[in-house]
N, C-alpha and C. Protein backbone atom coordinates (compact mmCIF):
# COMPACT_ATOMS: atom_id res chain seq x y z
N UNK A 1 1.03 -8.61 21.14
CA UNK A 1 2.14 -9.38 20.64
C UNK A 1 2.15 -9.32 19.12
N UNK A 2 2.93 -9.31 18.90
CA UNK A 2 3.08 -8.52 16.90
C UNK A 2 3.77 -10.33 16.69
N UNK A 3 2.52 -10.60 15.61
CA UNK A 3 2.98 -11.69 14.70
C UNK A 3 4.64 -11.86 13.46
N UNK A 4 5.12 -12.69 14.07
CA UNK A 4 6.54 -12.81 13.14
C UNK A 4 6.30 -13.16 11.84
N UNK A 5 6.15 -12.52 10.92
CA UNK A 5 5.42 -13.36 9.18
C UNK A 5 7.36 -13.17 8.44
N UNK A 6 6.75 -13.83 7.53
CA UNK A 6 8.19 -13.87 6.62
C UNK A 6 7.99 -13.06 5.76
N UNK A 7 8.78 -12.59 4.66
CA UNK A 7 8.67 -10.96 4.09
C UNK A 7 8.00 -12.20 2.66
N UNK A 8 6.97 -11.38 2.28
CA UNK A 8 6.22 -12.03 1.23
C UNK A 8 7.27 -10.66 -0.32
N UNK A 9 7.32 -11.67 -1.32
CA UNK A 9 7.61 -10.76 -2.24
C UNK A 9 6.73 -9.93 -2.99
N UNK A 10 7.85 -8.53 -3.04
CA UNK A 10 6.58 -7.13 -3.62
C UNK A 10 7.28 -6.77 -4.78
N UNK A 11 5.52 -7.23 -5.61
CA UNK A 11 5.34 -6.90 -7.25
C UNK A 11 4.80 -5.85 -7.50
N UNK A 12 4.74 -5.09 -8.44
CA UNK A 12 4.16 -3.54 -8.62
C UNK A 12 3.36 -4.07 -10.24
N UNK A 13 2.50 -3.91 -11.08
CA UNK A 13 1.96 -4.12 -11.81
C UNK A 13 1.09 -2.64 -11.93
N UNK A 14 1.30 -1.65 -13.19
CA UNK A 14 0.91 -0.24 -13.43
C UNK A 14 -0.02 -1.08 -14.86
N UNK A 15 -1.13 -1.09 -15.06
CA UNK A 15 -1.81 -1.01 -16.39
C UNK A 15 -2.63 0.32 -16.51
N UNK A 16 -1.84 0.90 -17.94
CA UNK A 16 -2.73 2.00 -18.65
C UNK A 16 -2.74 3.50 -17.58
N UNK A 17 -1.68 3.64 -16.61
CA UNK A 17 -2.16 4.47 -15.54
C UNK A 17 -3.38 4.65 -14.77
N UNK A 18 -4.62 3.47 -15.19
CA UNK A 18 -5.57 3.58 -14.73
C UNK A 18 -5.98 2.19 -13.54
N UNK A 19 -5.07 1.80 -13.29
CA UNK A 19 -4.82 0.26 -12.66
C UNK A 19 -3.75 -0.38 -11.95
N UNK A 20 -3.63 -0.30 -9.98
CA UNK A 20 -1.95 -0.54 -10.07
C UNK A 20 -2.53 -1.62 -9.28
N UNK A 21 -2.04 -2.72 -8.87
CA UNK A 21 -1.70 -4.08 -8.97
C UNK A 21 -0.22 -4.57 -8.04
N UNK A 22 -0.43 -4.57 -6.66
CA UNK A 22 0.75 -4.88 -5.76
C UNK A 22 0.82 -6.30 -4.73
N UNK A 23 1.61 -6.92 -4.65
CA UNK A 23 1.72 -7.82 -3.76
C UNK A 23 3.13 -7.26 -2.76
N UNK A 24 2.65 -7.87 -1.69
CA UNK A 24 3.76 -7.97 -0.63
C UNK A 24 3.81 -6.66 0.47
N UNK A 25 2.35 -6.55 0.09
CA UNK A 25 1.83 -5.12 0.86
C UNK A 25 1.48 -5.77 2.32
N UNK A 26 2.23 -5.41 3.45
CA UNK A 26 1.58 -5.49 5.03
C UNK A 26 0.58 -4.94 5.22
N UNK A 27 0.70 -3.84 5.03
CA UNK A 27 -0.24 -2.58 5.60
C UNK A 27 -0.54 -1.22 5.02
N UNK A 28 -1.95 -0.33 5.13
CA UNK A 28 -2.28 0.55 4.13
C UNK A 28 -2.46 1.40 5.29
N UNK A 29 -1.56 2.48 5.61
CA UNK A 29 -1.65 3.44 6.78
C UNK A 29 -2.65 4.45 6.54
N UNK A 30 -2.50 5.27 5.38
CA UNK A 30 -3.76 6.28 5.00
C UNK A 30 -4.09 5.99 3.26
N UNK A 31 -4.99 6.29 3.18
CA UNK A 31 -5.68 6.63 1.89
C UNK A 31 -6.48 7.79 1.84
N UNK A 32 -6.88 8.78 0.67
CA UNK A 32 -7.80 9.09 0.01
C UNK A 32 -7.65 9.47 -1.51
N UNK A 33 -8.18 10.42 -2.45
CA UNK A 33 -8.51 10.11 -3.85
C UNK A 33 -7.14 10.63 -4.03
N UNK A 34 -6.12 11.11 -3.35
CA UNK A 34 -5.03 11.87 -4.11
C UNK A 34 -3.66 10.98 -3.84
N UNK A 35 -3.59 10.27 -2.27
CA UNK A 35 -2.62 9.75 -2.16
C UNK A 35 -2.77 8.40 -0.88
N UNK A 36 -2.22 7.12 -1.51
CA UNK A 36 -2.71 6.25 -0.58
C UNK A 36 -1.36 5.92 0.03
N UNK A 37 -0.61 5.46 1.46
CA UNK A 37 0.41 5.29 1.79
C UNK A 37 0.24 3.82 2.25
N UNK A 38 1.50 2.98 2.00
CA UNK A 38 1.41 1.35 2.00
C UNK A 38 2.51 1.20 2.92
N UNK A 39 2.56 -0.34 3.44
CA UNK A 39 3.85 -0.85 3.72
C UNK A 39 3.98 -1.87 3.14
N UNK A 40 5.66 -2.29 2.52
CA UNK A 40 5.90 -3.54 2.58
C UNK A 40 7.18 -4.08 3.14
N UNK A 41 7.26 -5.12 3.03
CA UNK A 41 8.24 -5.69 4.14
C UNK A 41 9.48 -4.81 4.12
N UNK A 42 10.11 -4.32 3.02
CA UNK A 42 11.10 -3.54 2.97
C UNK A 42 11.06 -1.89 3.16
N UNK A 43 9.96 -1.40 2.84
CA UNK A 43 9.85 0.16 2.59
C UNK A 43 8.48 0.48 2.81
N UNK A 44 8.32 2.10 2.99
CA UNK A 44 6.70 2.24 2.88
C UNK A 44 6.80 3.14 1.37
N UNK A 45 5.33 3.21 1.29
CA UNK A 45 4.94 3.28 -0.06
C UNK A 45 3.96 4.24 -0.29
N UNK A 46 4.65 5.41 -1.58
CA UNK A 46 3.31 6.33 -1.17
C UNK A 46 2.75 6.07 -2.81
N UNK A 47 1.38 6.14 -3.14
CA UNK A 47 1.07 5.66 -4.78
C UNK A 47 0.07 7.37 -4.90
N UNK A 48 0.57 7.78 -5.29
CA UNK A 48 -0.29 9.37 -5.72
C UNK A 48 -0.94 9.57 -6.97
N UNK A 49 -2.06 10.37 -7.08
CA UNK A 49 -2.59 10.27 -8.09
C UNK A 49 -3.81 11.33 -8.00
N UNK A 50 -4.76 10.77 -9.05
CA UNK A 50 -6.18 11.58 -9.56
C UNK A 50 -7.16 10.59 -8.73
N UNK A 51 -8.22 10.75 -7.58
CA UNK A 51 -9.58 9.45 -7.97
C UNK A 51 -9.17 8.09 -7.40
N UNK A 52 -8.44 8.42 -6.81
CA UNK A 52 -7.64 6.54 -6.32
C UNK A 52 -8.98 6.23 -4.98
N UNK A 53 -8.51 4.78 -5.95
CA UNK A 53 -9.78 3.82 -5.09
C UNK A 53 -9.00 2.75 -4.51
N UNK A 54 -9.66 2.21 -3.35
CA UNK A 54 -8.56 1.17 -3.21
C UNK A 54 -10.00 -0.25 -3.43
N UNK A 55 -9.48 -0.57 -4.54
CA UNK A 55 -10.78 -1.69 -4.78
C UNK A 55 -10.57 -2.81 -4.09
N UNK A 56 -9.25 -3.86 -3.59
CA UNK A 56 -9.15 -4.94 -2.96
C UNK A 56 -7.85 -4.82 -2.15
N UNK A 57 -8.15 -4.61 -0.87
CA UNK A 57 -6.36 -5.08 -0.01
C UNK A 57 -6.68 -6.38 0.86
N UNK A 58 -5.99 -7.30 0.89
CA UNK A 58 -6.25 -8.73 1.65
C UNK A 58 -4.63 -8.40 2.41
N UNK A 59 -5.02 -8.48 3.48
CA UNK A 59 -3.37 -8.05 4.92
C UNK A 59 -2.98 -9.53 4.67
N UNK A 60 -3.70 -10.78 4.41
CA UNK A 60 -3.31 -12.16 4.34
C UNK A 60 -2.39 -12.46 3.35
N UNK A 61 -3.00 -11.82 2.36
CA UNK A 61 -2.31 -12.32 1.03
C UNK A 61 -1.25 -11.32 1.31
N UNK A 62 -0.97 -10.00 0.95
CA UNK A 62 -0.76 -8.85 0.90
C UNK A 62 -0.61 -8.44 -0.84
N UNK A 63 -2.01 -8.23 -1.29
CA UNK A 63 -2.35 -7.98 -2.46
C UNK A 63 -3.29 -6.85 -2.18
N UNK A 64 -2.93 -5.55 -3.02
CA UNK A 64 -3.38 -4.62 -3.03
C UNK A 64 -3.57 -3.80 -4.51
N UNK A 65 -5.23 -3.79 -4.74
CA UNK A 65 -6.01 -3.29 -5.95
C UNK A 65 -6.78 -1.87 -5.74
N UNK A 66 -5.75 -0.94 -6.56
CA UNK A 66 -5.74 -0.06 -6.50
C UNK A 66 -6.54 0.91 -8.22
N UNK A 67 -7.57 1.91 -8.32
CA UNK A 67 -8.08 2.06 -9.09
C UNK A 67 -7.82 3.62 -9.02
N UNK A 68 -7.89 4.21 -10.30
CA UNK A 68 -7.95 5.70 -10.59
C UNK A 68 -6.48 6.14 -10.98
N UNK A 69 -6.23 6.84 -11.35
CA UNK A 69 -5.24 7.89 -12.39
C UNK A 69 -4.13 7.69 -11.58
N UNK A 70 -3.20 6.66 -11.91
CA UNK A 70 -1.99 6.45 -10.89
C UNK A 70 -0.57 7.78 -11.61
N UNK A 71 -0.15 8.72 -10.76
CA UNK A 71 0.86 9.73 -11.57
C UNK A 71 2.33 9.49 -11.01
N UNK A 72 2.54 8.44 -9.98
CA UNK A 72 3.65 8.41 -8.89
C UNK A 72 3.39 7.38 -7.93
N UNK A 73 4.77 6.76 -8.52
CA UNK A 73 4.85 5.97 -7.12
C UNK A 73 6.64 6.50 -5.88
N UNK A 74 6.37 6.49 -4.93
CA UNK A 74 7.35 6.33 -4.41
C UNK A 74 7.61 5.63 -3.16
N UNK A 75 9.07 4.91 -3.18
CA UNK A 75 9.60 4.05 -1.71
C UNK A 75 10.08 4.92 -1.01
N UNK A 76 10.04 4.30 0.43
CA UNK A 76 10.90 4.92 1.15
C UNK A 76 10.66 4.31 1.90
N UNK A 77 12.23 4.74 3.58
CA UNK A 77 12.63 3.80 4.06
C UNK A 77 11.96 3.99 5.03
N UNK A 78 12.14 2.47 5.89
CA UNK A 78 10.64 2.38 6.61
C UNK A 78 11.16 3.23 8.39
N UNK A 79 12.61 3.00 8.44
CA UNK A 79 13.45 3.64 9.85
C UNK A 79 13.12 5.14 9.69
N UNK A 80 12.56 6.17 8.40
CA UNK A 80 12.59 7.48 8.65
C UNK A 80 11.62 8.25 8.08
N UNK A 81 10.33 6.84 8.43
CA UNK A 81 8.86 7.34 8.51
C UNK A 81 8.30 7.66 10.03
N UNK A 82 7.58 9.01 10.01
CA UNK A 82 6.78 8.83 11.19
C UNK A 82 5.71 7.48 11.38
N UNK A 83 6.10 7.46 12.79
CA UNK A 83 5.06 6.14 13.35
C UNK A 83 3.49 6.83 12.54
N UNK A 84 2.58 5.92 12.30
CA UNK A 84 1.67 6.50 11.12
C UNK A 84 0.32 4.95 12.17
N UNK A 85 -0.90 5.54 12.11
CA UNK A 85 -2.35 4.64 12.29
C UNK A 85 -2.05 3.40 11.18
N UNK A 86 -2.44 2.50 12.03
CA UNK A 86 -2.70 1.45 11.15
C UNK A 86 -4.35 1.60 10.53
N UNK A 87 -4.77 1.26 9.10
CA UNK A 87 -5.81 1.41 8.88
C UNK A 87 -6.51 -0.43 9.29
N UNK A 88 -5.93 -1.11 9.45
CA UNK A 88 -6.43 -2.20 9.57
C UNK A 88 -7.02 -2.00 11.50
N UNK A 89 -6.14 -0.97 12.17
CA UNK A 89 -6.65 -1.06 13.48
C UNK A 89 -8.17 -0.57 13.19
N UNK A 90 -8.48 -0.07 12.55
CA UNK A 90 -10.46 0.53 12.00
C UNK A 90 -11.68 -0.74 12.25
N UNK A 91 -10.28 -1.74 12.06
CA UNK A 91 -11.54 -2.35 11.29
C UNK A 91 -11.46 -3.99 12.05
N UNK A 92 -10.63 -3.84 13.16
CA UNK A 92 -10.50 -4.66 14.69
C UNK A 92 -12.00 -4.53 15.62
């Protein structure tokens, strides 16, 4: 049964290209050092880069601390993404 949440608002915060800083993140489908893919209530989210770390994601809050050489961000819509692993199912 999939929990009904209310759409939390999504902030983007870039410091120095070396630091990105997001709220209103549901869910983190894949990661590794080049490209991590997000959801938030409106769109999914791809953050690309050099070295990316994902230093803090809380699914509660939906705050997501992201580390290493950020070069790109991009949205997109969430109706004309492939169905994609949840990374939080890992860790059920």
């Amino acid at each position: 049964m999939e929990e009904n949440r209310e759409a939390i608002e999504h902030n983007v915060i870039i410091t120095g290209r070396g630091r990105l800083e997001m709220t209103g993140i549901e869910d983190v489908f894949s990661f590794d050092e080049i490209q991590i893919i997000a959801k938030s209530s409106d769109a999914d989210i791809s953050i690309e880069g050099e070295g990316l770390k994902i230093e803090k994601f809380d699914c509660d809050s939906g705050n997501l601390v992201v580390k290493g050489r950020i070069n790109g961000l991009n949205y997109y819509n969430n109706t004309s993404q492939k169905k994609k692993k949840s990374i939080m199912n890992l860790f059920k």
